[in-house]
Structures are given as C-alpha cells and as structure tokens.
PDB file of N, CA and C in Angstrom:
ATOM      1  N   UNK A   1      35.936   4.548  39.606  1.00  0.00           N
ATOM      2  CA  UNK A   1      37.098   3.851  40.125  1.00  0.00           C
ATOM      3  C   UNK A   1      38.136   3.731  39.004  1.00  0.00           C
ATOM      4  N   UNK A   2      39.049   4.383  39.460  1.00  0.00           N
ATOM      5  CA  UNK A   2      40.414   4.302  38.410  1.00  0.00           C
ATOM      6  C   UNK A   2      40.967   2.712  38.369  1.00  0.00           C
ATOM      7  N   UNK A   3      40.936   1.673  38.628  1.00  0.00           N
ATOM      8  CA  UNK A   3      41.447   0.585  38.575  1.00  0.00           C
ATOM      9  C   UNK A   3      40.535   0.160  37.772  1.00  0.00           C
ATOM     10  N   UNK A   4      38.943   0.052  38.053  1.00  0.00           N
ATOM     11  CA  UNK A   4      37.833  -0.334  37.111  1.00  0.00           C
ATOM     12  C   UNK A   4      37.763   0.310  35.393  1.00  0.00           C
ATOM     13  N   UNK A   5      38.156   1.454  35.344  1.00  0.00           N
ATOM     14  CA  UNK A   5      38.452   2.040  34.026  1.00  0.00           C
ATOM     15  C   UNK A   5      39.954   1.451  33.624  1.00  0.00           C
ATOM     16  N   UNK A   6      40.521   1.261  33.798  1.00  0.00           N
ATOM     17  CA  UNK A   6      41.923   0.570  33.716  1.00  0.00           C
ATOM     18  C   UNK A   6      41.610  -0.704  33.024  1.00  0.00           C
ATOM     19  N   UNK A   7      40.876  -1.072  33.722  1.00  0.00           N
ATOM     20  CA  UNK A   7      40.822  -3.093  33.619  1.00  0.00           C
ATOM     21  C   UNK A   7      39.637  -3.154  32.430  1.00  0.00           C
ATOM     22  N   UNK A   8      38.432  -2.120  32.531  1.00  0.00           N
ATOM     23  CA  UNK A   8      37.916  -1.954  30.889  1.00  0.00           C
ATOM     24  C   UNK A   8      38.537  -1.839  29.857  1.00  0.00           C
ATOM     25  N   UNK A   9      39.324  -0.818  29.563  1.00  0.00           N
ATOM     26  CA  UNK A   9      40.160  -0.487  28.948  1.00  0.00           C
ATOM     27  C   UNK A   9      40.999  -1.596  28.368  1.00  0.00           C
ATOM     28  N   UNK A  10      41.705  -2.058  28.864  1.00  0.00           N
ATOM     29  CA  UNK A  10      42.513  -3.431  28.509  1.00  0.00           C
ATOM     30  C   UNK A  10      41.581  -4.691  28.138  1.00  0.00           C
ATOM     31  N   UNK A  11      40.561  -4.943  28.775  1.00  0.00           N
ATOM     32  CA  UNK A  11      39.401  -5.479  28.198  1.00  0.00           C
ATOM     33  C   UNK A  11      38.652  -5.336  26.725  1.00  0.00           C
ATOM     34  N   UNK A  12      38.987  -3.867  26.333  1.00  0.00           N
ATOM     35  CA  UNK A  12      38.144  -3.503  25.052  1.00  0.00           C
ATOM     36  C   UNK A  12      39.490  -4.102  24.391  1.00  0.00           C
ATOM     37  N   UNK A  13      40.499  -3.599  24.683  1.00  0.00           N
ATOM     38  CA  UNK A  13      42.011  -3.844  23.524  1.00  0.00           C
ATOM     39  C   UNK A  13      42.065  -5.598  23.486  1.00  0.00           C
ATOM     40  N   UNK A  14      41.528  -5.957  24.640  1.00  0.00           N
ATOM     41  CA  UNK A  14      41.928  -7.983  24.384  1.00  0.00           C
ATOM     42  C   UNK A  14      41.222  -8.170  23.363  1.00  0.00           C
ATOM     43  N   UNK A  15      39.449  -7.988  23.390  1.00  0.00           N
ATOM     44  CA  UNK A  15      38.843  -7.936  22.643  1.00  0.00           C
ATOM     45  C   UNK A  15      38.976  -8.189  20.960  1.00  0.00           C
ATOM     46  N   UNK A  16      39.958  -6.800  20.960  1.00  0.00           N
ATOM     47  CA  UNK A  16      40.079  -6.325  19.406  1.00  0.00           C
ATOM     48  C   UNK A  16      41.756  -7.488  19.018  1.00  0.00           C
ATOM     49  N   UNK A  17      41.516  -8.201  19.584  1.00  0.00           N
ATOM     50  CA  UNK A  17      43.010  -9.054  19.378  1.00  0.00           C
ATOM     51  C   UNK A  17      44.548  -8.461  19.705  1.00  0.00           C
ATOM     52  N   UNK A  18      44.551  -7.440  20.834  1.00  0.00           N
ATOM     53  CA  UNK A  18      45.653  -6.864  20.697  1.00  0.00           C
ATOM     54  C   UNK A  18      46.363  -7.967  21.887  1.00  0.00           C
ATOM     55  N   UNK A  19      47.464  -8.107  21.323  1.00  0.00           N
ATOM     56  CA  UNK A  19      48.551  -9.374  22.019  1.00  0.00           C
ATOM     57  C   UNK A  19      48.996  -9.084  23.167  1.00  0.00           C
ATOM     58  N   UNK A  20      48.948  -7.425  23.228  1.00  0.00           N
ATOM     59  CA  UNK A  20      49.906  -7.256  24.759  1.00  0.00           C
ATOM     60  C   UNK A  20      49.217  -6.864  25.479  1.00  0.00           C
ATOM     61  N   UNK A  21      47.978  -6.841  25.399  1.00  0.00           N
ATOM     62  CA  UNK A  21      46.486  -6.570  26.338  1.00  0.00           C
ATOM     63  C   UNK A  21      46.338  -8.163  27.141  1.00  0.00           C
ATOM     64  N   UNK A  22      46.032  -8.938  25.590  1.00  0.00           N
ATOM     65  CA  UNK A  22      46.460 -10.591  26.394  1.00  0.00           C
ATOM     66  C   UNK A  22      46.906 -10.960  26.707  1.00  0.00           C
ATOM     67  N   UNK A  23      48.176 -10.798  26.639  1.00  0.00           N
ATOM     68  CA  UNK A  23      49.615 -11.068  27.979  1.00  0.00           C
ATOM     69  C   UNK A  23      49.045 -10.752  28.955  1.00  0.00           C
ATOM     70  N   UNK A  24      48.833  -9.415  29.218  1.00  0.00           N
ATOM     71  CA  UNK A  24      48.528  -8.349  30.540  1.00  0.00           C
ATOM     72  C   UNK A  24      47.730  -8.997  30.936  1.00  0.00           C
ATOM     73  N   UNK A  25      46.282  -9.271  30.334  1.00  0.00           N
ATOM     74  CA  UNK A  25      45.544 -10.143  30.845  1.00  0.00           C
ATOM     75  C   UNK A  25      45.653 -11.646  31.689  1.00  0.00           C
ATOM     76  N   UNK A  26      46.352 -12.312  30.592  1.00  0.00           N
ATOM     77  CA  UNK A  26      47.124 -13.321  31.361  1.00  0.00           C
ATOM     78  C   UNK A  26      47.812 -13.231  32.345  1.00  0.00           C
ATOM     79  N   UNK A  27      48.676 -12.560  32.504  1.00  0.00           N
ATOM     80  CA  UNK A  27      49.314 -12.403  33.259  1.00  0.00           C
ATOM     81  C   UNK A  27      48.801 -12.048  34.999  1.00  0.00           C
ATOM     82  N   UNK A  28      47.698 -11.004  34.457  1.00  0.00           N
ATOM     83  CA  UNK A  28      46.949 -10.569  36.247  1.00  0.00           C
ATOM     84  C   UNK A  28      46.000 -11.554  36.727  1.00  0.00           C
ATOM     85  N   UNK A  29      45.597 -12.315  35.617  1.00  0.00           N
ATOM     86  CA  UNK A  29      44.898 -13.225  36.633  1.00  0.00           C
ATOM     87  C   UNK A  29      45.074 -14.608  36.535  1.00  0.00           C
ATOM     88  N   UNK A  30      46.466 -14.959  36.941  1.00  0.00           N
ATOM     89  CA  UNK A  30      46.495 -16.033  37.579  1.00  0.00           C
ATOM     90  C   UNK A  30      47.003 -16.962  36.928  1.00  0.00           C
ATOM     91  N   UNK A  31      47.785 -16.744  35.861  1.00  0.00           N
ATOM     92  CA  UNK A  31      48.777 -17.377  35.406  1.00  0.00           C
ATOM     93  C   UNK A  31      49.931 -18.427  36.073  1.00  0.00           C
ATOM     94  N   UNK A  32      49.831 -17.882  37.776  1.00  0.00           N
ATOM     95  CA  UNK A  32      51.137 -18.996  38.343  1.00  0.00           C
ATOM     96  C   UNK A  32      49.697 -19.562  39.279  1.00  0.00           C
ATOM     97  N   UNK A  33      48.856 -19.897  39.022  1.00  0.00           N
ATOM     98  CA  UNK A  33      47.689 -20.878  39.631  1.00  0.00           C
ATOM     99  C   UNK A  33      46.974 -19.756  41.120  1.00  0.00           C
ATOM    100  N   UNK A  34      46.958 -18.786  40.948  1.00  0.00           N
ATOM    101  CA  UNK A  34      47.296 -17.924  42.346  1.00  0.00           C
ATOM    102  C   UNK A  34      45.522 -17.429  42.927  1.00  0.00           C
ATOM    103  N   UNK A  35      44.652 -17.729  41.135  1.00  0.00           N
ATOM    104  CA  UNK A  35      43.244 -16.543  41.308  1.00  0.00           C
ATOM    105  C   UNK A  35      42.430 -17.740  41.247  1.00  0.00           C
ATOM    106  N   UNK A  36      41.246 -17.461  41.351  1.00  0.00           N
ATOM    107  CA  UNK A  36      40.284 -18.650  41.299  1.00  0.00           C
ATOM    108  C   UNK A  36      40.583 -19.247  40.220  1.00  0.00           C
ATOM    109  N   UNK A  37      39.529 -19.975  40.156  1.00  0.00           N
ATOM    110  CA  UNK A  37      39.644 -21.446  38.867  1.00  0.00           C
ATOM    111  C   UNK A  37      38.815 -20.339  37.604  1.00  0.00           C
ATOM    112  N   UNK A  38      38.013 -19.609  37.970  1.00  0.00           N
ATOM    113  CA  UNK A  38      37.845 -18.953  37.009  1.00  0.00           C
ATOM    114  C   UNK A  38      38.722 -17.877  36.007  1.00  0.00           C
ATOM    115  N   UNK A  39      39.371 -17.285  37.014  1.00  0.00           N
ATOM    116  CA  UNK A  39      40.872 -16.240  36.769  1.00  0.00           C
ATOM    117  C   UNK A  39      41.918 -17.416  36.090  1.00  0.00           C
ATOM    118  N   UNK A  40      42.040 -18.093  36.334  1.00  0.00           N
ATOM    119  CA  UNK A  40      42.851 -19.635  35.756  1.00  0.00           C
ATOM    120  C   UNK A  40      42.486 -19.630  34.338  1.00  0.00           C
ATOM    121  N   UNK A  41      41.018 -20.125  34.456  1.00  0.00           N
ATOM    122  CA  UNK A  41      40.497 -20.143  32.895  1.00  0.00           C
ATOM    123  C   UNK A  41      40.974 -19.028  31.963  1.00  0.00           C
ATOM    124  N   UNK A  42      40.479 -17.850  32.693  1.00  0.00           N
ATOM    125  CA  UNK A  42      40.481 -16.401  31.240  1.00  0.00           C
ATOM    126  C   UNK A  42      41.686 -16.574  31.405  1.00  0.00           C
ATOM    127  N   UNK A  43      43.027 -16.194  32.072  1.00  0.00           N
ATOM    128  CA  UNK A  43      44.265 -16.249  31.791  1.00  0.00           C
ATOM    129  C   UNK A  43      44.543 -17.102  30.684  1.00  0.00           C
ATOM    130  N   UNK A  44      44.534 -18.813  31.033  1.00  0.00           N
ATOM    131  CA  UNK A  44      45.061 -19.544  30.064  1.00  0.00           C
ATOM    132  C   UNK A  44      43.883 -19.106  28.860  1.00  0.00           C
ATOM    133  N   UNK A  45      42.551 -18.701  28.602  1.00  0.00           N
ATOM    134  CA  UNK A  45      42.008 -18.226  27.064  1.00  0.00           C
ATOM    135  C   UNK A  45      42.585 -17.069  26.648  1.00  0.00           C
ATOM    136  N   UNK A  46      43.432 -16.418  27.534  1.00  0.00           N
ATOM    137  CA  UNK A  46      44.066 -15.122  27.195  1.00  0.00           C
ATOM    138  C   UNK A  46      45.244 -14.995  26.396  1.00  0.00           C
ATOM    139  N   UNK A  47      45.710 -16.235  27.302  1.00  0.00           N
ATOM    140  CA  UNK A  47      47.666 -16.546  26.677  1.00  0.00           C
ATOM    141  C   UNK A  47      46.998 -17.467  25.426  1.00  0.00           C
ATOM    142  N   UNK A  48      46.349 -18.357  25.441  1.00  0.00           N
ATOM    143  CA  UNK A  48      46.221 -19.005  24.080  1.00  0.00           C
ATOM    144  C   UNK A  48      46.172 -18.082  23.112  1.00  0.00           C
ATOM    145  N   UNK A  49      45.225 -17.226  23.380  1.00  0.00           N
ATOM    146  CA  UNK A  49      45.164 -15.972  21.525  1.00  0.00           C
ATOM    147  C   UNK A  49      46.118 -15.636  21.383  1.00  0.00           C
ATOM    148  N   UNK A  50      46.970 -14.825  22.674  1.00  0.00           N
ATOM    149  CA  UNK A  50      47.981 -14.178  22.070  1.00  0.00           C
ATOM    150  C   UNK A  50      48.946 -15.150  21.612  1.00  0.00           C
ATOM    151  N   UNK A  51      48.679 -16.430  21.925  1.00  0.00           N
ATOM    152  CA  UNK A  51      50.111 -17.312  21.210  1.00  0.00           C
ATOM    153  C   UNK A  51      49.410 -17.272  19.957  1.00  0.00           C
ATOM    154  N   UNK A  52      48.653 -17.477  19.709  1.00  0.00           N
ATOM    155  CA  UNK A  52      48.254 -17.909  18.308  1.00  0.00           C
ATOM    156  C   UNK A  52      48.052 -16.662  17.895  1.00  0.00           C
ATOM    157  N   UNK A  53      48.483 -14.950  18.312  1.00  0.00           N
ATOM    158  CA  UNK A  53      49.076 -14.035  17.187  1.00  0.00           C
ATOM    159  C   UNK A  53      50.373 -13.757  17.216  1.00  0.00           C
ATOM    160  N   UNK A  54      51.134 -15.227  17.580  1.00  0.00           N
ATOM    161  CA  UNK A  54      52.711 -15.111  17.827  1.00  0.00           C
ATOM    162  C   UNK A  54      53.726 -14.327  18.507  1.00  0.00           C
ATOM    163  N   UNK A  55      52.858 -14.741  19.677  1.00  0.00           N
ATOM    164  CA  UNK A  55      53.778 -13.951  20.801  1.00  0.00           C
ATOM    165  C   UNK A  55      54.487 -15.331  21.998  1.00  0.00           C
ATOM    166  N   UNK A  56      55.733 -15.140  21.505  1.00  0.00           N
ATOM    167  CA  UNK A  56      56.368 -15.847  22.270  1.00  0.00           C
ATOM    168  C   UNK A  56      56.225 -16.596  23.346  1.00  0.00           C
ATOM    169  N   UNK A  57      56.047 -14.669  24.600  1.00  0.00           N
ATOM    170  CA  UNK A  57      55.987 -14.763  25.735  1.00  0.00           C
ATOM    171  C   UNK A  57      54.462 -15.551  26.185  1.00  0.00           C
ATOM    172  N   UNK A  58      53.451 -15.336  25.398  1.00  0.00           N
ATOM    173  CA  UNK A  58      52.467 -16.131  25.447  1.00  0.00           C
ATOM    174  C   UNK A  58      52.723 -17.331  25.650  1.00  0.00           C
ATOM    175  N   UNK A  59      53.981 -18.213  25.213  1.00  0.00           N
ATOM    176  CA  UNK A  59      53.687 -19.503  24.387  1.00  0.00           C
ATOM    177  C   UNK A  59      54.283 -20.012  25.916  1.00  0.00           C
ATOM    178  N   UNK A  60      55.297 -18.989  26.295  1.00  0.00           N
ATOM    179  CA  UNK A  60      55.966 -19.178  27.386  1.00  0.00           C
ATOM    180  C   UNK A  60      55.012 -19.877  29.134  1.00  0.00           C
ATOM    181  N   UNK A  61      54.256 -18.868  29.080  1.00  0.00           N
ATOM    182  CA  UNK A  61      52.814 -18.232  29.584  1.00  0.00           C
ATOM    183  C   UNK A  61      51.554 -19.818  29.606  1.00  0.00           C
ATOM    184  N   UNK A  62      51.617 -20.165  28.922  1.00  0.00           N
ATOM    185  CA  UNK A  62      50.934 -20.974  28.521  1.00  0.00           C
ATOM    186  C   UNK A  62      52.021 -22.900  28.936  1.00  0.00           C
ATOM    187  N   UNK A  63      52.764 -22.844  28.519  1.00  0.00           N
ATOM    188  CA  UNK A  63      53.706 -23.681  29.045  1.00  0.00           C
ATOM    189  C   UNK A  63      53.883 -24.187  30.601  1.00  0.00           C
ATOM    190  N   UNK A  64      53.658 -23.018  31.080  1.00  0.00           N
ATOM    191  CA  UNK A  64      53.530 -22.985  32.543  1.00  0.00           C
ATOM    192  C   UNK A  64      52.439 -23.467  32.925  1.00  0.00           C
ATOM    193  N   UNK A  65      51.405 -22.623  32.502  1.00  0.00           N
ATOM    194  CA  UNK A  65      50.136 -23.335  32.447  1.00  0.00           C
ATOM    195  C   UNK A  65      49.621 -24.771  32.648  1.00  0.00           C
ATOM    196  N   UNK A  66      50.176 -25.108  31.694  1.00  0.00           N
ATOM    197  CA  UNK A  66      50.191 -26.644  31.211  1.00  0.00           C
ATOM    198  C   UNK A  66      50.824 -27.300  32.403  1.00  0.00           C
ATOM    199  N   UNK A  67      52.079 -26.965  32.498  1.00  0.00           N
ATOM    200  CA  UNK A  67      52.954 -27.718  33.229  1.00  0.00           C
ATOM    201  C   UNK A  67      52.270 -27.476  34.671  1.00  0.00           C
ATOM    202  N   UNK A  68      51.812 -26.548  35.232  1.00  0.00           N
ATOM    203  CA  UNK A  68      51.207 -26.771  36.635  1.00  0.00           C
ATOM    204  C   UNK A  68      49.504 -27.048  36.436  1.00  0.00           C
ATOM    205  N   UNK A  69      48.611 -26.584  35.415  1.00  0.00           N
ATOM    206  CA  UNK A  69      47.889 -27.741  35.438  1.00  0.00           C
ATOM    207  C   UNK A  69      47.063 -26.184  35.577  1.00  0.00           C
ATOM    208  N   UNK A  70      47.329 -25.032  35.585  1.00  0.00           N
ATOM    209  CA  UNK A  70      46.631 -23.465  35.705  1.00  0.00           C
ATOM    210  C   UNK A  70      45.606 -23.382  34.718  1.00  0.00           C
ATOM    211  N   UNK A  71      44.925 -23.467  34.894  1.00  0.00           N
ATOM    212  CA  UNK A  71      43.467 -22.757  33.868  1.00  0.00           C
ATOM    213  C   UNK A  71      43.529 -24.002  32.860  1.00  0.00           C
ATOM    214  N   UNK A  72      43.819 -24.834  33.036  1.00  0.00           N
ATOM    215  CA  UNK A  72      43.673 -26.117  32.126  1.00  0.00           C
ATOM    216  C   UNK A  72      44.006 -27.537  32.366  1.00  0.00           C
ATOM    217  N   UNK A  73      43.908 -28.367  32.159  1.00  0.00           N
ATOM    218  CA  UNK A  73      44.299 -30.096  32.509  1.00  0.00           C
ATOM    219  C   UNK A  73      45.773 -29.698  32.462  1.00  0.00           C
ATOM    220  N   UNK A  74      46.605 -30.183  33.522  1.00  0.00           N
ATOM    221  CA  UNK A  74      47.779 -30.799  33.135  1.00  0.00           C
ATOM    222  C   UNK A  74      48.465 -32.055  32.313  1.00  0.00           C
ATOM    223  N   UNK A  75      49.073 -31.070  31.141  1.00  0.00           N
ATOM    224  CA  UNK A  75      49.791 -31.629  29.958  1.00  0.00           C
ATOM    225  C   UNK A  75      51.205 -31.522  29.655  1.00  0.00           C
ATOM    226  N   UNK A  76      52.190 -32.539  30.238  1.00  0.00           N
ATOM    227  CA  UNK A  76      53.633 -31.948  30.216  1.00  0.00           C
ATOM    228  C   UNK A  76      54.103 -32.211  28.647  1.00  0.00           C
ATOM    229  N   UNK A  77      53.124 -32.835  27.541  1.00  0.00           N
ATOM    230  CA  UNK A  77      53.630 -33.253  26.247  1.00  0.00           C
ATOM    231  C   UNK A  77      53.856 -31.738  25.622  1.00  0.00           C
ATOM    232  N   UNK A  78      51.983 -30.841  26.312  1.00  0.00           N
ATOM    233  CA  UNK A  78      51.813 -29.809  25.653  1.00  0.00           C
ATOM    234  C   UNK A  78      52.461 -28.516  26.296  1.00  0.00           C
ATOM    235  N   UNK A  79      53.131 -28.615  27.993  1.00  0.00           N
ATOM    236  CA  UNK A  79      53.899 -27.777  28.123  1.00  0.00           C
ATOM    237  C   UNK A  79      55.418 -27.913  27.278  1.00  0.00           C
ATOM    238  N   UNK A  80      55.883 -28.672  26.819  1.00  0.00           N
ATOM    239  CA  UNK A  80      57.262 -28.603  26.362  1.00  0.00           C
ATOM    240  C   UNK A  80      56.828 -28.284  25.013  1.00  0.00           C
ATOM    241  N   UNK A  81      55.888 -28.974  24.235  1.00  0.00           N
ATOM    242  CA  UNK A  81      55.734 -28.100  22.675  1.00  0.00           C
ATOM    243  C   UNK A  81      55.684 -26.330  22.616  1.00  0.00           C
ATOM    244  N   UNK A  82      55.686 -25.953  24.039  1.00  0.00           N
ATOM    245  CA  UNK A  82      54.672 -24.851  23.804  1.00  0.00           C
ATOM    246  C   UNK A  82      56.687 -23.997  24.443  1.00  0.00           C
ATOM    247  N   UNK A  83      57.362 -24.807  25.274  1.00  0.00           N
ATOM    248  CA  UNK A  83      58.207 -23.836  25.618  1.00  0.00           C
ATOM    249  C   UNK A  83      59.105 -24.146  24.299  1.00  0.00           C
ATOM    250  N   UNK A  84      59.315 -25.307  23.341  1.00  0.00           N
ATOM    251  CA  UNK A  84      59.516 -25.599  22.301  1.00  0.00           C
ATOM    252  C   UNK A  84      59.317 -24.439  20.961  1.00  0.00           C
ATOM    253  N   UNK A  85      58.375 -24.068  21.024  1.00  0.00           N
ATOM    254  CA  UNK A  85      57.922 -23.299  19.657  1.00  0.00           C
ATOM    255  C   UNK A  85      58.307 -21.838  20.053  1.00  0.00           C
ATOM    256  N   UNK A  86      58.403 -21.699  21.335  1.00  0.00           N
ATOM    257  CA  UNK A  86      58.714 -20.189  22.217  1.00  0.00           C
ATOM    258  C   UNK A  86      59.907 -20.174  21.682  1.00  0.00           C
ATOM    259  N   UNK A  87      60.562 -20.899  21.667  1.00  0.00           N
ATOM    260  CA  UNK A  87      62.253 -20.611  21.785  1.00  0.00           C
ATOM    261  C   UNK A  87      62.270 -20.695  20.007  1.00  0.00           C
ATOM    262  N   UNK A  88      61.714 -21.441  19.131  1.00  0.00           N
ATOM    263  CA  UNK A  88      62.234 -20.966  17.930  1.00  0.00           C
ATOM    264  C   UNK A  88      61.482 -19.577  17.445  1.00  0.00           C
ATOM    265  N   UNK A  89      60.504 -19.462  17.986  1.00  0.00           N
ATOM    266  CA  UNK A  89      59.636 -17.837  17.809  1.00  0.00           C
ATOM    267  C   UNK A  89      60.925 -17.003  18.073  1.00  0.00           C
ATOM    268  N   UNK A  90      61.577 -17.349  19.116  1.00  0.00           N
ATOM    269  CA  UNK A  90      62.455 -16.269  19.696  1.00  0.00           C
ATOM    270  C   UNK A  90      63.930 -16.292  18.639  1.00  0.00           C
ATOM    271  N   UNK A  91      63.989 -17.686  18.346  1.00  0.00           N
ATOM    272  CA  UNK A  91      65.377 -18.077  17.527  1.00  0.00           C
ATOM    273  C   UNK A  91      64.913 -18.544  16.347  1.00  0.00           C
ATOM    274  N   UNK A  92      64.988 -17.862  15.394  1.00  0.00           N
ATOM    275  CA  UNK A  92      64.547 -18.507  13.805  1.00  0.00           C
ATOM    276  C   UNK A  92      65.564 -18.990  12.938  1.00  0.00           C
TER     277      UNK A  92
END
C-alpha cells in the first residue's frame, strides 16, 4: 500500500528529529481536534519536538492545541506563550 509506505517513511524521518516530518505529522493527525484522542496526543508530541527544534510553525501548531484543549489539557496562559515566542521566532 502506497499510503502505508508513505506514512513509514515520514515516521522513520520524525524519528531521526527531522522538523518538517513533525509538522507533517502534526499536522495529519489531528491538530484542529478532528482524530481520536489518540491522533490528538501524537500530533500535540509531534508539534512539541518540532517546537523545541525551532520551528515556528510548530509553536503556532501547538498554540492551537492548547487553546482548544487538542492532544492536551486546555491552557490559554500556555497557548499565548506559545503564539508569543512564534512571532518573535518569526521576528527577531
């Protein structure tokens, strides 16, 4: 199955810390609250790494998160730090 080799693939690269594998990751499962509670979880453990190898859009990603409560407790202190640090990542 070509979708199943696809989704390995990006799996081995999250793995090895690559940031835009973890976006991707984040991003397909369920980042706007959409996949199970489990797809919730890996998303928001997905966007966390890649924020913490300084990726913006992660931080962005994660903000949302927070703020609707997706793959983690809802925290509006820790969604605004997080769209906070996005924007000086983006503006130094």
């Amino acid at each position: 199955n070509l979708y199943k080799r696809a989704e390995d693939c990006l799996r081995r690269e999250a793995n090895k810390k690559n940031k835009d594998a973890l976006l991707r990751i984040a991003g397909e499962l369920g980042q706007r609250g959409t996949g199970t509670k489990e797809q919730q979880a890996e998303s928001f453990n997905a966007a966390n790494q890649a924020a913490k190898l300084g990726a913006a859009q992660a931080l962005v990603a994660l903000g949302w998160m927070y703020y609707g409560g997706h793959g983690c407790t809802r925290d509006l202190k820790k969604a605004a730090a997080c769209f906070t640090k996005a924007e000086k990542l983006e503006r130094p």
